[in-house]
Structures are given as C-alpha cells and as structure tokens.
C-alpha atoms as a PDB file:
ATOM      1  CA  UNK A   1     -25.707  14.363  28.091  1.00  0.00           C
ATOM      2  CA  UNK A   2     -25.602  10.833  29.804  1.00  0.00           C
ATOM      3  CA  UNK A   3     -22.485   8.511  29.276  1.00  0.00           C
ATOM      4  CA  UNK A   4     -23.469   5.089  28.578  1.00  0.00           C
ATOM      5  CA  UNK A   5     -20.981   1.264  28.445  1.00  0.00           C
ATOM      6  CA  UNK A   6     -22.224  -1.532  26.225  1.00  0.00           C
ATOM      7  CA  UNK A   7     -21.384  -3.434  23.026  1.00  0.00           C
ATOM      8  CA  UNK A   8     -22.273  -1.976  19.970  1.00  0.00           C
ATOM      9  CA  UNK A   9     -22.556  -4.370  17.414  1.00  0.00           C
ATOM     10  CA  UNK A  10     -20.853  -4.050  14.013  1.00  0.00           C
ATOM     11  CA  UNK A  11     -19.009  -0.987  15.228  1.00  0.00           C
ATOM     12  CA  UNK A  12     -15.484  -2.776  15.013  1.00  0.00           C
ATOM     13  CA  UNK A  13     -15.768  -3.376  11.595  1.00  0.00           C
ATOM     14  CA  UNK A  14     -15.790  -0.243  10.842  1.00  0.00           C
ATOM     15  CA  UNK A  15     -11.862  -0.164  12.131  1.00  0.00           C
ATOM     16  CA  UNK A  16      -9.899  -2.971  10.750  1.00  0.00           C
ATOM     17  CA  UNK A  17      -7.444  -2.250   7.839  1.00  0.00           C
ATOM     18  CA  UNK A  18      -6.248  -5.489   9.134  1.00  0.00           C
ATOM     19  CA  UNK A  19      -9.060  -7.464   8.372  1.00  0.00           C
ATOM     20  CA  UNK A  20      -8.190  -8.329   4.773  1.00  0.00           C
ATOM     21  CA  UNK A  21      -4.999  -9.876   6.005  1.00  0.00           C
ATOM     22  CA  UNK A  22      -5.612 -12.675   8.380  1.00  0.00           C
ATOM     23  CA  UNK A  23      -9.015 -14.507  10.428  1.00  0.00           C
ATOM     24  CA  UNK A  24     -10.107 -13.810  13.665  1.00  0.00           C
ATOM     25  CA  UNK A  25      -7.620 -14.942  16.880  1.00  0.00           C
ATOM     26  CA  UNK A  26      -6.980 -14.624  20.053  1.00  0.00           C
ATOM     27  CA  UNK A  27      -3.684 -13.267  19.739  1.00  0.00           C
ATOM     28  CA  UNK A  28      -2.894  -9.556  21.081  1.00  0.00           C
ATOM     29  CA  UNK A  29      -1.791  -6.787  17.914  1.00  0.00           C
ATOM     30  CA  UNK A  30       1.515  -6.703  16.851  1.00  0.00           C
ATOM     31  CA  UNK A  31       3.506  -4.047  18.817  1.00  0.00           C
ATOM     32  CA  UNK A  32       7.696  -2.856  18.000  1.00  0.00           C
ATOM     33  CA  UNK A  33      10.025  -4.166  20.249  1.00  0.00           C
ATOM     34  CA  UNK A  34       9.843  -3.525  23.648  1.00  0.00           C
ATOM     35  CA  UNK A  35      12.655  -2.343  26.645  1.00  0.00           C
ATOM     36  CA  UNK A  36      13.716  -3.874  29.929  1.00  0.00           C
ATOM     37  CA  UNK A  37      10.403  -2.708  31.522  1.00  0.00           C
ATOM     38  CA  UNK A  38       8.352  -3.854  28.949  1.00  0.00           C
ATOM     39  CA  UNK A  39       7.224  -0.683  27.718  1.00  0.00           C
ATOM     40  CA  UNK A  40       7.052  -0.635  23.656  1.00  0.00           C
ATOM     41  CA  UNK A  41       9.958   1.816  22.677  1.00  0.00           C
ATOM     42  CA  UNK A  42      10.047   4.656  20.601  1.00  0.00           C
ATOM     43  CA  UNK A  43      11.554   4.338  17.692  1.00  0.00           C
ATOM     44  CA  UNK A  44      15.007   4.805  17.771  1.00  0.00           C
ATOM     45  CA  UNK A  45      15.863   6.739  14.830  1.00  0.00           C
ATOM     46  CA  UNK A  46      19.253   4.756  14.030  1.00  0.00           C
ATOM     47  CA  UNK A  47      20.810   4.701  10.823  1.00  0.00           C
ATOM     48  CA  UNK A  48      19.148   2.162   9.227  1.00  0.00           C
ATOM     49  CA  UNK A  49      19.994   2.687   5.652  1.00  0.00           C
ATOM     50  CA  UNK A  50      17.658   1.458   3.292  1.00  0.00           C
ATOM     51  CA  UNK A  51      18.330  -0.219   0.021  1.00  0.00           C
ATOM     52  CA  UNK A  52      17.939   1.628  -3.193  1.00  0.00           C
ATOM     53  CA  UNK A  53      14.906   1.515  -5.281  1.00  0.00           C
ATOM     54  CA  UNK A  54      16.780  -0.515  -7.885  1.00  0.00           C
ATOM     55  CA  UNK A  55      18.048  -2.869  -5.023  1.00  0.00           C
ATOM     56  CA  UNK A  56      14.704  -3.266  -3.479  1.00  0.00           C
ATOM     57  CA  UNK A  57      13.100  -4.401  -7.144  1.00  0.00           C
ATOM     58  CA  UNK A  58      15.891  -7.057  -7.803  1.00  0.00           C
ATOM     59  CA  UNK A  59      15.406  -8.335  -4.222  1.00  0.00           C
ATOM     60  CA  UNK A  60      11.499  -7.863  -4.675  1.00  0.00           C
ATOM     61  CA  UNK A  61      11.779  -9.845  -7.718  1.00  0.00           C
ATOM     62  CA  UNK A  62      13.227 -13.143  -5.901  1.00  0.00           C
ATOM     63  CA  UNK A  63      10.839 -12.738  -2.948  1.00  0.00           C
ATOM     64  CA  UNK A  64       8.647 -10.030  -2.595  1.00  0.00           C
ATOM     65  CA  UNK A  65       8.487 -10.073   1.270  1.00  0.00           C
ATOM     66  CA  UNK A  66      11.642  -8.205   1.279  1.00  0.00           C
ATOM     67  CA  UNK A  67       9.679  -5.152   0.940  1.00  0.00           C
ATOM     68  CA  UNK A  68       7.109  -5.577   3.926  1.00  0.00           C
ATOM     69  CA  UNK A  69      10.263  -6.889   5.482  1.00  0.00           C
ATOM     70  CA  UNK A  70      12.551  -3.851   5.226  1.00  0.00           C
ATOM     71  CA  UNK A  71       9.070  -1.853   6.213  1.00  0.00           C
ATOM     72  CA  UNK A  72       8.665  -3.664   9.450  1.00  0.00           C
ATOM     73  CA  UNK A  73      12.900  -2.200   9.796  1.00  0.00           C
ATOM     74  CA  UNK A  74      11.833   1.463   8.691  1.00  0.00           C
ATOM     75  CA  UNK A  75       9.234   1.166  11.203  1.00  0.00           C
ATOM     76  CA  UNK A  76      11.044   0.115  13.936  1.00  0.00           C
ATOM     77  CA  UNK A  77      13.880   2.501  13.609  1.00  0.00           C
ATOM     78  CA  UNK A  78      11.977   5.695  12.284  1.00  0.00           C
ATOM     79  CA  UNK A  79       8.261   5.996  12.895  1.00  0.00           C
ATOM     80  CA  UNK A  80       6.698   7.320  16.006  1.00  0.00           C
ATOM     81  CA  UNK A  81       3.416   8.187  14.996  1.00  0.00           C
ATOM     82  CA  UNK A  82       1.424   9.311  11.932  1.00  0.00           C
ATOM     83  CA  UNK A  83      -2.139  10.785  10.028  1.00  0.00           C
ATOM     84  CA  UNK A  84      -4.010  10.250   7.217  1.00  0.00           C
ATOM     85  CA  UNK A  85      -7.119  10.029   5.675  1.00  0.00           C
ATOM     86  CA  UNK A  86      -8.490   6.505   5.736  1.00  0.00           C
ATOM     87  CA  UNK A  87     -10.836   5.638   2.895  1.00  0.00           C
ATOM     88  CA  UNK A  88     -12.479   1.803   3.534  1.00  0.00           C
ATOM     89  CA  UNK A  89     -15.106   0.367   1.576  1.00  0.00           C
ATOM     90  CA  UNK A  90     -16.233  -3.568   2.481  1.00  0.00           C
ATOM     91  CA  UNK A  91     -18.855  -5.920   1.458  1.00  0.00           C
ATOM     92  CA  UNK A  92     -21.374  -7.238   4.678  1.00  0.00           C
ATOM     93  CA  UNK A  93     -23.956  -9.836   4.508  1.00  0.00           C
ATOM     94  CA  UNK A  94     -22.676  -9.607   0.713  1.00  0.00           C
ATOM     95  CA  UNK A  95     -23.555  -6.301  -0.426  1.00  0.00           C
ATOM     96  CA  UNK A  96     -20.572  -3.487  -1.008  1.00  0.00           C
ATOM     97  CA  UNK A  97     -21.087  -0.842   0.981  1.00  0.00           C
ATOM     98  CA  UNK A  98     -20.734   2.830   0.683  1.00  0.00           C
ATOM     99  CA  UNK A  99     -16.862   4.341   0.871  1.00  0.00           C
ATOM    100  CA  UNK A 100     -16.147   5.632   4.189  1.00  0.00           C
ATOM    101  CA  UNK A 101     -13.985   8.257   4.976  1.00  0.00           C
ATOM    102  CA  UNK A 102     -12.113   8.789   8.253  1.00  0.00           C
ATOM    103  CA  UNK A 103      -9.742  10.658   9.739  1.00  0.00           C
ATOM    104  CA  UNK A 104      -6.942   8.785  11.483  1.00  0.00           C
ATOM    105  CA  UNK A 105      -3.990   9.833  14.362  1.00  0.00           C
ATOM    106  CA  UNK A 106      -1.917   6.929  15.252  1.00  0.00           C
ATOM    107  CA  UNK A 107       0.736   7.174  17.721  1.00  0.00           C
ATOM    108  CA  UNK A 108       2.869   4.244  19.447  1.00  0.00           C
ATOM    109  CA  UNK A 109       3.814   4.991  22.902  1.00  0.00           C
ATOM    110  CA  UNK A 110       0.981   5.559  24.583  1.00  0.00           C
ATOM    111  CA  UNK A 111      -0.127   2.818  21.808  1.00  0.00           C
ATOM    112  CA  UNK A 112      -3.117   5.230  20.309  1.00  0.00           C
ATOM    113  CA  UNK A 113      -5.533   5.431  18.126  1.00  0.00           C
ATOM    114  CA  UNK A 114      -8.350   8.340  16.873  1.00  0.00           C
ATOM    115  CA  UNK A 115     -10.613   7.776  13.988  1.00  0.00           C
ATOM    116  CA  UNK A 116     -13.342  10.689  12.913  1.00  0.00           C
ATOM    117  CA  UNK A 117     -15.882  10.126  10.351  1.00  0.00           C
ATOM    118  CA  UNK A 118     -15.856  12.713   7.708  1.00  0.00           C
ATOM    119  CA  UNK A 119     -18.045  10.730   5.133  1.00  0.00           C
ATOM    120  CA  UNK A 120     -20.640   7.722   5.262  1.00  0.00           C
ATOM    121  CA  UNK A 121     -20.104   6.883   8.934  1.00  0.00           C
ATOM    122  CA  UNK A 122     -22.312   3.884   9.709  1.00  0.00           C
ATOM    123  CA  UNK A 123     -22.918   3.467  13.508  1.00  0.00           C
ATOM    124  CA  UNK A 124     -19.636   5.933  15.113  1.00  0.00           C
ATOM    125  CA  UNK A 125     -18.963   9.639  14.316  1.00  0.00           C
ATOM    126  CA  UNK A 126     -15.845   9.143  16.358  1.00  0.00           C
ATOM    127  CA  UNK A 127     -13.735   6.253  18.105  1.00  0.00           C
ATOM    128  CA  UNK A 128     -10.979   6.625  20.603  1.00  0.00           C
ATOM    129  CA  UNK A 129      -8.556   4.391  21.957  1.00  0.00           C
ATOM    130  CA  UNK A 130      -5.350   4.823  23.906  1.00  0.00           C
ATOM    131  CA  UNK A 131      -3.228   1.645  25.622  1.00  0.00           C
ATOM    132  CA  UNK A 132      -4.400   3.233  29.453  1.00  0.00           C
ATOM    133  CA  UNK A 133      -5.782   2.478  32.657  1.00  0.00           C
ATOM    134  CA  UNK A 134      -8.733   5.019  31.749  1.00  0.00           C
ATOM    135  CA  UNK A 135      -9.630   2.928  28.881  1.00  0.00           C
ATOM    136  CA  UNK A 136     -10.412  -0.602  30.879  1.00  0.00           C
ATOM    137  CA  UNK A 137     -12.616  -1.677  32.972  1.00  0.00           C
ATOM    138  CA  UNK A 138     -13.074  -3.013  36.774  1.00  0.00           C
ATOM    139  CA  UNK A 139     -11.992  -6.125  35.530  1.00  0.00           C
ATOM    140  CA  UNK A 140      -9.396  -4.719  33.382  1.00  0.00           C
ATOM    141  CA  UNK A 141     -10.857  -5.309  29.978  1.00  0.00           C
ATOM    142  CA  UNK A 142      -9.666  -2.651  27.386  1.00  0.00           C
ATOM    143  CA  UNK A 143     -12.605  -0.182  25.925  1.00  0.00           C
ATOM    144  CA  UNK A 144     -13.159   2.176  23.205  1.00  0.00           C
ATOM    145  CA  UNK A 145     -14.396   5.227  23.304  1.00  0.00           C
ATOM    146  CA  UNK A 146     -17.197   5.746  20.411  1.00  0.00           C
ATOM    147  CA  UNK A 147     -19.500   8.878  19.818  1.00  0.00           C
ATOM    148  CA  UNK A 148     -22.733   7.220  18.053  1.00  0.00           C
ATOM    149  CA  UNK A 149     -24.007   8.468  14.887  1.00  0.00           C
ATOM    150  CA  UNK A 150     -27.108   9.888  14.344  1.00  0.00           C
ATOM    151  CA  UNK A 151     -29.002  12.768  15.716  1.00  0.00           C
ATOM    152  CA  UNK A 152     -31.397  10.719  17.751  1.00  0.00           C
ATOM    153  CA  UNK A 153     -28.678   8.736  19.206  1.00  0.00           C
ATOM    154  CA  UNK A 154     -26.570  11.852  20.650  1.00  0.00           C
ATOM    155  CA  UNK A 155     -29.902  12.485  22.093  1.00  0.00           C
ATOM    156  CA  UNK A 156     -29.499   9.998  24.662  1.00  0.00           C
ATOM    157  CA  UNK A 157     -26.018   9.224  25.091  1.00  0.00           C
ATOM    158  CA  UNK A 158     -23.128  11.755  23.794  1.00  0.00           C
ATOM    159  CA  UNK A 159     -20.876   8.744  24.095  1.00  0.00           C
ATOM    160  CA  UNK A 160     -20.543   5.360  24.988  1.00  0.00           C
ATOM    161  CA  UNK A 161     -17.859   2.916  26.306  1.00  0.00           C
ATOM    162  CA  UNK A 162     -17.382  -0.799  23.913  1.00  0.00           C
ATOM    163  CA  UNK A 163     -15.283  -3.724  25.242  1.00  0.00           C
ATOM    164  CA  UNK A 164     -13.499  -3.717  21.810  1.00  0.00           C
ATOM    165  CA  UNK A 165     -13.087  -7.443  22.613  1.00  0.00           C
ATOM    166  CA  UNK A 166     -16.054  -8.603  23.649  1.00  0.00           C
ATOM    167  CA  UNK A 167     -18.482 -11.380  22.135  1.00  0.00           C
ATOM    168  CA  UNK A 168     -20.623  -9.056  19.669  1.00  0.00           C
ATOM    169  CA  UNK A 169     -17.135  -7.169  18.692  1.00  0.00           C
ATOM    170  CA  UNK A 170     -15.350 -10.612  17.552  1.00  0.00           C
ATOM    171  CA  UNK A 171     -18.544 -11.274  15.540  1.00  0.00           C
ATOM    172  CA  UNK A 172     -18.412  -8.225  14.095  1.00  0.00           C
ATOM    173  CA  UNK A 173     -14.846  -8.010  12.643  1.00  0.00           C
ATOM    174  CA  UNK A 174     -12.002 -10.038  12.706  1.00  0.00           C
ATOM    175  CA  UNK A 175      -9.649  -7.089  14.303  1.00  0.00           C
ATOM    176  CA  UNK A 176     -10.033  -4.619  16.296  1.00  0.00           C
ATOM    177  CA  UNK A 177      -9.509  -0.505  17.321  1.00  0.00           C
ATOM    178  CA  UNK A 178      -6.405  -1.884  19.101  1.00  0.00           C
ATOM    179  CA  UNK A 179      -4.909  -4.002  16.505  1.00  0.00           C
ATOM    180  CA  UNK A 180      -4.927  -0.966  14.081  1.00  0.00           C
ATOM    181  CA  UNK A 181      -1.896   0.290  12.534  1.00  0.00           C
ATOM    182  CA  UNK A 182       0.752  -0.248   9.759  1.00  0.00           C
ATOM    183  CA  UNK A 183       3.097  -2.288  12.240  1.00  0.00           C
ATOM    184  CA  UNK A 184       0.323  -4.501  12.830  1.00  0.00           C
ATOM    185  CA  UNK A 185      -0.586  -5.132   9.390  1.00  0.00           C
ATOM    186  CA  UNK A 186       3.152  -6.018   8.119  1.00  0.00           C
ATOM    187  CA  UNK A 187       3.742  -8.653  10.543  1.00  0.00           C
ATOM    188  CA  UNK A 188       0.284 -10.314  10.105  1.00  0.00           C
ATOM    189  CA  UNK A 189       1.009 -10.226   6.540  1.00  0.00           C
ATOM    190  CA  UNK A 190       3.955 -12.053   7.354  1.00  0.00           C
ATOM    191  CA  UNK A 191       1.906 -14.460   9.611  1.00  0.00           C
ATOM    192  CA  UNK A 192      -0.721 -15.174   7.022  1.00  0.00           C
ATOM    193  CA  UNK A 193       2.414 -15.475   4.102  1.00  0.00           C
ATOM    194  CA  UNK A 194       4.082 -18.309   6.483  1.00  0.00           C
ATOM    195  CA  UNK A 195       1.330 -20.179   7.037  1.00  0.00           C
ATOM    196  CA  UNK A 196       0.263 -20.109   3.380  1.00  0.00           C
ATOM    197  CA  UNK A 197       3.572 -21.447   2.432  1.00  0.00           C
ATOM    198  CA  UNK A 198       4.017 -23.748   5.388  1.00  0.00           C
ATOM    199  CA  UNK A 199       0.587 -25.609   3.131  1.00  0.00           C
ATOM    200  CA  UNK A 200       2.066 -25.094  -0.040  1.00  0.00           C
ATOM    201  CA  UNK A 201      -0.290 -22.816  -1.441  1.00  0.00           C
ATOM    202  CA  UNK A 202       0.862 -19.548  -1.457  1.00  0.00           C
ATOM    203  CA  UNK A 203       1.492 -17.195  -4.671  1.00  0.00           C
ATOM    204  CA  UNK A 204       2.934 -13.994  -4.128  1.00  0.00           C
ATOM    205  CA  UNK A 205       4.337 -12.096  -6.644  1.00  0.00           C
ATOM    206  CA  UNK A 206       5.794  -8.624  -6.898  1.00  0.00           C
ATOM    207  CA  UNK A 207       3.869  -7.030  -9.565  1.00  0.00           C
ATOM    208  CA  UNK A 208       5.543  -3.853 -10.263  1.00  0.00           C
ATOM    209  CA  UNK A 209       5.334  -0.137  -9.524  1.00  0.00           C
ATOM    210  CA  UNK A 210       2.149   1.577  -9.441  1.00  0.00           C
ATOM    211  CA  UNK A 211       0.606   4.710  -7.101  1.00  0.00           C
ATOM    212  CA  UNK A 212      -1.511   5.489  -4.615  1.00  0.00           C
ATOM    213  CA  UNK A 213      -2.777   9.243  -4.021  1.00  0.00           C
ATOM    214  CA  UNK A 214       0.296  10.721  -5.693  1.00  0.00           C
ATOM    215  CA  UNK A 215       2.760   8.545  -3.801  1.00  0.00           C
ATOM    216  CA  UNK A 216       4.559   6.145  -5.940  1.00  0.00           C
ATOM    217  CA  UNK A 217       4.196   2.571  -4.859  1.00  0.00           C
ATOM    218  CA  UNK A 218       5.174  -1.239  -5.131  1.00  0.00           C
ATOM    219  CA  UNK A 219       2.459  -3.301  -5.859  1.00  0.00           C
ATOM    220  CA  UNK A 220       2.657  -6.840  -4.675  1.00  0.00           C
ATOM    221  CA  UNK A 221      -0.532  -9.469  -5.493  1.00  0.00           C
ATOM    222  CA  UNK A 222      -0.651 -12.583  -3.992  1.00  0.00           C
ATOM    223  CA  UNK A 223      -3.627 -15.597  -4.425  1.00  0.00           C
ATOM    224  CA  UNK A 224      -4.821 -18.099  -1.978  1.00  0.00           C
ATOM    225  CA  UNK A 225      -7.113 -20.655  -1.852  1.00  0.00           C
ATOM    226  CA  UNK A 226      -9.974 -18.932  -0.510  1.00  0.00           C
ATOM    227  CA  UNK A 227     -13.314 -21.022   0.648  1.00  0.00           C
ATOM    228  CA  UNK A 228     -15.163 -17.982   2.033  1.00  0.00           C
ATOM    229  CA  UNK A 229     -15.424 -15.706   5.720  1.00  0.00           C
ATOM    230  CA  UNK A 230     -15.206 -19.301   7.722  1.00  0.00           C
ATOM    231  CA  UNK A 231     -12.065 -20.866   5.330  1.00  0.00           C
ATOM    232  CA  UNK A 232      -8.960 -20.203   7.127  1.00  0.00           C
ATOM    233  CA  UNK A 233      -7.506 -17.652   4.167  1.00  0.00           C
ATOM    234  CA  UNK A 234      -9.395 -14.035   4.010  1.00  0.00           C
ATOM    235  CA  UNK A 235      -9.351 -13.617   0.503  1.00  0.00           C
ATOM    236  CA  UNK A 236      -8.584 -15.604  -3.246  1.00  0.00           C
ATOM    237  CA  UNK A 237      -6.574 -12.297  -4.197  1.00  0.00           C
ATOM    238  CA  UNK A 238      -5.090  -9.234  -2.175  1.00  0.00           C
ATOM    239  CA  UNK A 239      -3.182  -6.484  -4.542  1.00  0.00           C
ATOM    240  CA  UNK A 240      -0.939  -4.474  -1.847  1.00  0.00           C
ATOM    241  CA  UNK A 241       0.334  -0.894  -2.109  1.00  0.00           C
ATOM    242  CA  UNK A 242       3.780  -0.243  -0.307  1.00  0.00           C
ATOM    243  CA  UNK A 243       4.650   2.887  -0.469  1.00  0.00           C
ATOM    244  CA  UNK A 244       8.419   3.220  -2.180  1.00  0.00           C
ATOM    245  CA  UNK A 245       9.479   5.985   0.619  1.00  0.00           C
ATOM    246  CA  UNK A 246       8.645   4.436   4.053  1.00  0.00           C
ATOM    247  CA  UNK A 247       7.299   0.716   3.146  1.00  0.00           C
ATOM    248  CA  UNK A 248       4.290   1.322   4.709  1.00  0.00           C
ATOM    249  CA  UNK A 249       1.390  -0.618   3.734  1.00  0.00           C
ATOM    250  CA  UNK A 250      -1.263   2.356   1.785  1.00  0.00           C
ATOM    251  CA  UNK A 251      -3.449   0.730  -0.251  1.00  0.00           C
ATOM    252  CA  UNK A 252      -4.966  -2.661  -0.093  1.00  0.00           C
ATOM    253  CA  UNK A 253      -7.585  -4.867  -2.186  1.00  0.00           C
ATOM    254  CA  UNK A 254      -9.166  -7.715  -1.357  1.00  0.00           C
ATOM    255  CA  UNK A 255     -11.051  -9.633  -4.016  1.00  0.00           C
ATOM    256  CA  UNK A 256     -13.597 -12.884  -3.022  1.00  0.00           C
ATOM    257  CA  UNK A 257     -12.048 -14.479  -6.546  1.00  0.00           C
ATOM    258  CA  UNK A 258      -8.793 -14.573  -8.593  1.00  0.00           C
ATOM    259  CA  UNK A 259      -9.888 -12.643 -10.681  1.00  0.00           C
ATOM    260  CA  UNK A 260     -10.178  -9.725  -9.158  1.00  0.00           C
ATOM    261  CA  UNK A 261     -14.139  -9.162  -9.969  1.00  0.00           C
ATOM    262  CA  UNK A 262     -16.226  -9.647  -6.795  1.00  0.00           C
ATOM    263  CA  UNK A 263     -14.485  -6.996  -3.666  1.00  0.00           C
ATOM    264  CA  UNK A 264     -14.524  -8.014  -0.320  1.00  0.00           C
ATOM    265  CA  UNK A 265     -12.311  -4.999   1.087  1.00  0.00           C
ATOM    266  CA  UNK A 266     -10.478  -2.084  -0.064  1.00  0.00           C
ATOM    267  CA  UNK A 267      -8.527  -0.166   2.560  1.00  0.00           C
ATOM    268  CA  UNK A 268      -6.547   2.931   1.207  1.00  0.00           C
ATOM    269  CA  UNK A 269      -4.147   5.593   2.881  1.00  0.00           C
ATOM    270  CA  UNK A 270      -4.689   9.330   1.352  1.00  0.00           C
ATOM    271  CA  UNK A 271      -2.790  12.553   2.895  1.00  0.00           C
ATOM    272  CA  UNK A 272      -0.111  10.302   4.701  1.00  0.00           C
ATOM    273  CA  UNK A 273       2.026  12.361   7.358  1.00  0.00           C
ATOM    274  CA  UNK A 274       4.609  10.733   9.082  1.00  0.00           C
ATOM    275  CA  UNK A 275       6.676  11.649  12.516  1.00  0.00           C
ATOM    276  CA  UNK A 276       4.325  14.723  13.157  1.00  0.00           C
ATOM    277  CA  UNK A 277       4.883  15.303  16.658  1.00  0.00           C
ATOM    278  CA  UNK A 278       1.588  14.000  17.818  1.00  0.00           C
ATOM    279  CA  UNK A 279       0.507  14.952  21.468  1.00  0.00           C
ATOM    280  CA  UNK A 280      -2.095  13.914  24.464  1.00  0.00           C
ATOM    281  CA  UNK A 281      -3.991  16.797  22.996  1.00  0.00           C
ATOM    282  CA  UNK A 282      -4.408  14.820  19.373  1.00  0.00           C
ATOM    283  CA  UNK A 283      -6.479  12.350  21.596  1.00  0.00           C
ATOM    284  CA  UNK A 284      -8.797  13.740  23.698  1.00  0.00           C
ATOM    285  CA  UNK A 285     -12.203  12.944  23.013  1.00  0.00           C
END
C-alpha cells in the first residue's frame, strides 16, 4: 500500500474537544509544568489533598472556577495518562451531524495522542500523534498520522501524513490533534473565563450536581455574548461536566443560544480510565 503527505481538509475537526472553549490562535496547547531541561514532567504524585465534596460546593458556590482550578492541581500532581471513549457530535455548515464515536489513549510524556473510530467516522478511521522527531517534517512542522476512511480510499493510500497546522487544518477547526487533552481544555477555559470577565460579560454559575456515564459530576453553565463562528466568544451557553473524583472536564455542551435550543457541540467522556500504565506499544500505528 503507498504512503501518501498532504492536507486533508476537515479532518481536524473531527479532534477538538477543545473547540467549544475558545477561537482559533496561534498559541501552542497547554502542557503541565515543565523541568530544568524543558521536558514536560510527569506528574509527581505528591500529596495534594483535595478538598471535600462539601468544601468544593461552598467554594463552587462563590466562584465556580475553583473546581477547574483544583482540576488543573489534580492533574498536575496525579495524572500521567488516560482512555476513554470519546463521543462528539457538532453542527458544520449548520447542520448537526451524526454522533461519533472514538476511541481515545492520551499520555503526557511523550505528549501523545491515538484516536480510533468505532462509529460514524467521517474522513479518518484512525489518527496518531506523538510530540517526536518522527512526526515532523524537513522543515520541522509537526504531522499526524491519519488512516482515511473508506474502502476506496485504503485502496490507494493505507495512510497519509497532515501538517495538523497547516492552512486547510486552521480552516477546518479551531484546535488541533496536538492541543487535545483535559489539561488543555482547563486552562483554556480559564483563558476564555478571564477574558470574558476582563469585558464584563461573563456569567458563570455553578449549577449543581448532575452525571455523566455513571460518574457523578459538577455541572457548571456559563453564558456569553455570542455573535456567531467569527465573534470572538465560541458559544451563547456551555453546560460543563467535572467529574467530582478527578476534576476532569467529561462532558461538555455548547449551545448557539441561551437557551440551550440550537447545539453547536457536544463533547462527552464515557469508560474513563485514569493512570493505566500506557506504553509505546498503545501508539503504534
């Protein structure tokens, strides 16, 4: 089967829980701290203690970024790597597509990243990515590797190579393969939060305890003035799942209104298994 390196449009946005969070930039993902040599560090497994449920609600109550907050700690201190099954359904060129279903390993250091369709895959069957020298190119650019979908397709090429930032990939979706990841989509939601209230307009509100796939959660909504894919907010509503043992951000909802009617996003976290010892062999394609 022949190998084959170009962009493939509209792949990316097939990746990004991220997306619902924050626009398009230019900034690199959101990585945990990093050591002397500038590697990003494992997490350290200190005895962070976290507050109690009933502490975390009063304190959620005041200001509910305590809870992404203390998740951003748990994350630091305690989580290497993780699966799950990743269930995203989004609305392009304004019609709501089909849920998809996709397998995911995460794992920080090498920062990677493995996503396998199970159900509705569009344009991939499978995507890898891992933070390497075997996944750039001559000129250093970083690449994903993508298995197309459709019989037809694995016909010609059995996979292909995507600058994951490239022109077509930014048009595509606002984040990409790379930026993936719970880590990443705490501290954007921080970024997004500060800006909103740096203008005045932000309304967050902790709304509660709810659940997502059997795993109890907190449920935080929060509104913005949204003025559509170009405005500088991604949504008019967002209703986030945290989930009350790690913090980690398992369900989110992403409405085009404030009234929760017309969904732009939903990005959801089943069969989540944390600290599993992941491997090189997880990730080879």
């Amino acid at each position: 089967m022949i190998q084959s390196r170009y962009s493939l449009r509209s792949f990316v946005c097939a990746l990004a829980t991220a997306a619902v969070l924050i626009p398009t930039t230019d900034a690199g993902r959101a990585t945990k701290p990093r050591g002397p040599d500038g590697a990003v560090e494992l997490a350290s497994h200190t005895q962070f203690v976290k507050p109690s449920k009933a502490e975390l609600i009063r304190a959620a109550q005041r200001d509910p970024s305590v809870l992404s907050d203390t998740g951003e700690r748990i994350y630091e201190t305690q989580i290497d790597d993780y699966t799950a099954t990743f269930i995203k359904q989004e609305r392009i060129d304004g019609k709501l597509g089909k849920p998809e279903e996709i397998e995911v390993r995460f794992r920080d250091f090498p920062h990677s990243v493995y996503m396998i369709w199970k159900k509705n895959a569009d344009q991939a069957r499978r995507a890898l990515y891992v933070d390497s020298p075997e996944f750039k190119d001559s000129k250093g650019r970083k690449l994903a590797k993508v298995e197309p979908n459709g019989a037809i397709a694995r016909l010609f090429v059995s996979e292909v190579e995507i600058e994951i930032h490239g022109k077509r990939s930014r048009e595509a979706s606002r984040r990409s393969i790379d930026e993936f990841g719970f880590y990443s989509t705490l501290t954007l939601l921080r970024d997004i939060n500060s800006m909103a209230k740096q203008r005045g307009v932000l309304d967050y509100r902790y709304d509660g305890e709810d659940e997502v796939d059997g795993r109890p959660t907190f449920r935080m909504v929060r509104y913005l003035p949204y003025q559509g894919e170009k405005g500088d907010f991604p949504d008019a509503k967002l209703v986030l799942h945290l989930d009350q043992e790690w913090l980690m951000p398992i369900g989110l909802y992403s409405y085009a209104d404030h009234e929760g009617k017309t969904l732009l996003g939903s990005y959801v976290f089943h069969d989540l298994r944390v600290n599993v010892g992941l491997s090189e062999a997880d990730f080879k394609f």
